[in-house]
Protein backbone atom coordinates (compact mmCIF):
# COMPACT_ATOMS: atom_id res chain seq x y z
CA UNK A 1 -45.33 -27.58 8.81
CA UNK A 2 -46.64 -30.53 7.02
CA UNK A 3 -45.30 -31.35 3.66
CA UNK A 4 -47.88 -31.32 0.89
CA UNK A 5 -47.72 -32.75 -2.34
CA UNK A 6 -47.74 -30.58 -5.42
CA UNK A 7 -48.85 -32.32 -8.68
CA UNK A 8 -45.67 -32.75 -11.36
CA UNK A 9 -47.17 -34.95 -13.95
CA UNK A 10 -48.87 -38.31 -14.53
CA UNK A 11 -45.74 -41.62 -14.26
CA UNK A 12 -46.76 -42.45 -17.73
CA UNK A 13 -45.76 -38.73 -19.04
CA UNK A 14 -42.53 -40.11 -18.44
CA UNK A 15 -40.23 -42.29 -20.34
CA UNK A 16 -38.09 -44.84 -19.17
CA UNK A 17 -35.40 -43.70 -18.73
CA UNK A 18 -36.40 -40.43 -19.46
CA UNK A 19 -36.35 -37.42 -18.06
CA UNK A 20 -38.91 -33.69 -17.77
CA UNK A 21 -38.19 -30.32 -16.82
CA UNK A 22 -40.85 -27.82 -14.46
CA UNK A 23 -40.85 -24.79 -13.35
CA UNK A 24 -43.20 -23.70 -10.54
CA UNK A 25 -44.32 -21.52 -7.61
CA UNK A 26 -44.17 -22.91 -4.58
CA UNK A 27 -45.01 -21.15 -0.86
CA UNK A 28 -41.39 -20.95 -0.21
CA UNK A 29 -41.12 -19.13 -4.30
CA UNK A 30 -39.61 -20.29 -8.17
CA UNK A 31 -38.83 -23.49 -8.01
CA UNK A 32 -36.79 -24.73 -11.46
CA UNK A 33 -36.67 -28.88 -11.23
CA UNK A 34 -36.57 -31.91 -13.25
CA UNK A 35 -37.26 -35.78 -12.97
CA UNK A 36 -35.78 -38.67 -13.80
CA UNK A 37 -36.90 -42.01 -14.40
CA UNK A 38 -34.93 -45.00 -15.17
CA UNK A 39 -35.84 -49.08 -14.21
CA UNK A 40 -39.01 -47.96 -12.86
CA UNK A 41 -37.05 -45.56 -10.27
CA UNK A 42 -37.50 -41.75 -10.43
CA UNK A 43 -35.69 -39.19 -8.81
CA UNK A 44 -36.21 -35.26 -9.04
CA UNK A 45 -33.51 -32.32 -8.51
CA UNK A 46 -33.30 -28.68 -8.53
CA UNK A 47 -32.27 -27.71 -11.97
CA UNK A 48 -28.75 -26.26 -11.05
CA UNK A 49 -25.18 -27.82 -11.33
CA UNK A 50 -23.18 -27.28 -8.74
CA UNK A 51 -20.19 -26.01 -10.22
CA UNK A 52 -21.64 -22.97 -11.91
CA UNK A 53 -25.35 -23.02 -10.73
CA UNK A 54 -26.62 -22.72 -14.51
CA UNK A 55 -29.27 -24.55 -15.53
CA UNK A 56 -28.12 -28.52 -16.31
CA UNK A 57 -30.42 -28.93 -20.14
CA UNK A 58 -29.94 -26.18 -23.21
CA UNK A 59 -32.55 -27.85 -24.92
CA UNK A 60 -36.08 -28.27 -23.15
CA UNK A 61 -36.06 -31.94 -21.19
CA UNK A 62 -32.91 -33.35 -22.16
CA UNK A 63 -30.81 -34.06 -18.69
CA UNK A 64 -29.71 -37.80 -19.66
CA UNK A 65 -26.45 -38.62 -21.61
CA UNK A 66 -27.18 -39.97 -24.98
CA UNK A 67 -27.00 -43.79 -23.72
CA UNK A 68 -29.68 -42.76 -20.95
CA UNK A 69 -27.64 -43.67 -18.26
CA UNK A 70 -26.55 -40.59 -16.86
CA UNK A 71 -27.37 -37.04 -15.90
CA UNK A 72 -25.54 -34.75 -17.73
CA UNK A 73 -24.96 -31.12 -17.89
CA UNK A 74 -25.03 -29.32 -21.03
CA UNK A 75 -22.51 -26.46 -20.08
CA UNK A 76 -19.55 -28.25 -19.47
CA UNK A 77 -20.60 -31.99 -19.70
CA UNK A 78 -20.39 -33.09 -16.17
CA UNK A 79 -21.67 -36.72 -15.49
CA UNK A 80 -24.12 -37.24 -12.63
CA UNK A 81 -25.59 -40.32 -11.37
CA UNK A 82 -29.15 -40.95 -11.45
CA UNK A 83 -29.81 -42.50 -8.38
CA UNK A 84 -28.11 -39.81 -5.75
CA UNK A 85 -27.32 -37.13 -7.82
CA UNK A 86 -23.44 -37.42 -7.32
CA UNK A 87 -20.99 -35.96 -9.72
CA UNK A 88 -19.18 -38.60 -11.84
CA UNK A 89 -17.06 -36.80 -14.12
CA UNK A 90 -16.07 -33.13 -14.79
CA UNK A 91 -15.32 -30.10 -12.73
CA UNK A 92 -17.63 -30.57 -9.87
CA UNK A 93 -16.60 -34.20 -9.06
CA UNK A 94 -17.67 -35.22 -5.70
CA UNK A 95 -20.46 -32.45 -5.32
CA UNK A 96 -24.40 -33.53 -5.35
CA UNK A 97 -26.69 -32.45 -7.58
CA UNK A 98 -29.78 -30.88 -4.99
CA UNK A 99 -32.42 -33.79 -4.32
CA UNK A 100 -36.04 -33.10 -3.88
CA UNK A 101 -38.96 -35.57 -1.98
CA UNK A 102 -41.45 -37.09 -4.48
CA UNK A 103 -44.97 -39.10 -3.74
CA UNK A 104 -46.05 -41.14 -6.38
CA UNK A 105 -49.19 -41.85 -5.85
CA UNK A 106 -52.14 -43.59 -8.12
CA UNK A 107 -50.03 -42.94 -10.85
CA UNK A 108 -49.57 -39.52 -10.68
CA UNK A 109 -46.07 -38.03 -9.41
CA UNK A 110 -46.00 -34.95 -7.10
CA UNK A 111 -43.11 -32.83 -5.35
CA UNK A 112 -43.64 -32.76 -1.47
CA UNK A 113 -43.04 -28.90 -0.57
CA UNK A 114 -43.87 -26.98 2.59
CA UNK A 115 -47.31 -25.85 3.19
């Protein structure tokens, strides 16, 4: 199957760095996600950390450490980097956050899923 791209949001909705939860339906079911931009980069990931598999933000939107630089996790404060998704700091050092394929086209930003 062909990978088709599923509108997120328009690049501007976005600050930089900044970062956006979704939820959303997708053929293959509930998809939880967020994206990240930062120096004109962004990135998306399944919203789960991979040492419990909760949820990364407790408050809407808020995935970046407080100097922006970093994804954090709100349950036990694991560091992640922005640009792969690898674990930094804390209890699931090593480990990868879950990547997801992204088309930004004519501004707008879209999640490529199977369809």
């Amino acid at each position: 199957m062909n990978d088709a791209p599923l509108p997120l949001c328009a690049l501007t909705d976005l600050d930089d760095p900044g970062s956006r939860g979704f939820s959303l339906e997708t053929p293959a079911g509930a998809l939880e996600l967020f994206l990240v931009r930062r120096e004109g980069g962004i990135y998306a990931y399944r919203n789960n950390c991979p040492h419990t598999g909760a949820p990364l933000d407790w408050t809407p939107d808020r995935f970046l450490s407080q100097e922006g630089e970093l994804i954090q996790c709100a349950m036990h404060g694991a560091l992640f980097r922005i640009e792969s998704g690898e674990c930094l700091h804390g209890p699931c050092r090593g480990a990868f956050l879950q990547s997801l394929p992204l088309v930004v086209r004519d501004g707008q930003v879209a999640l490529l899923v199977d369809g």
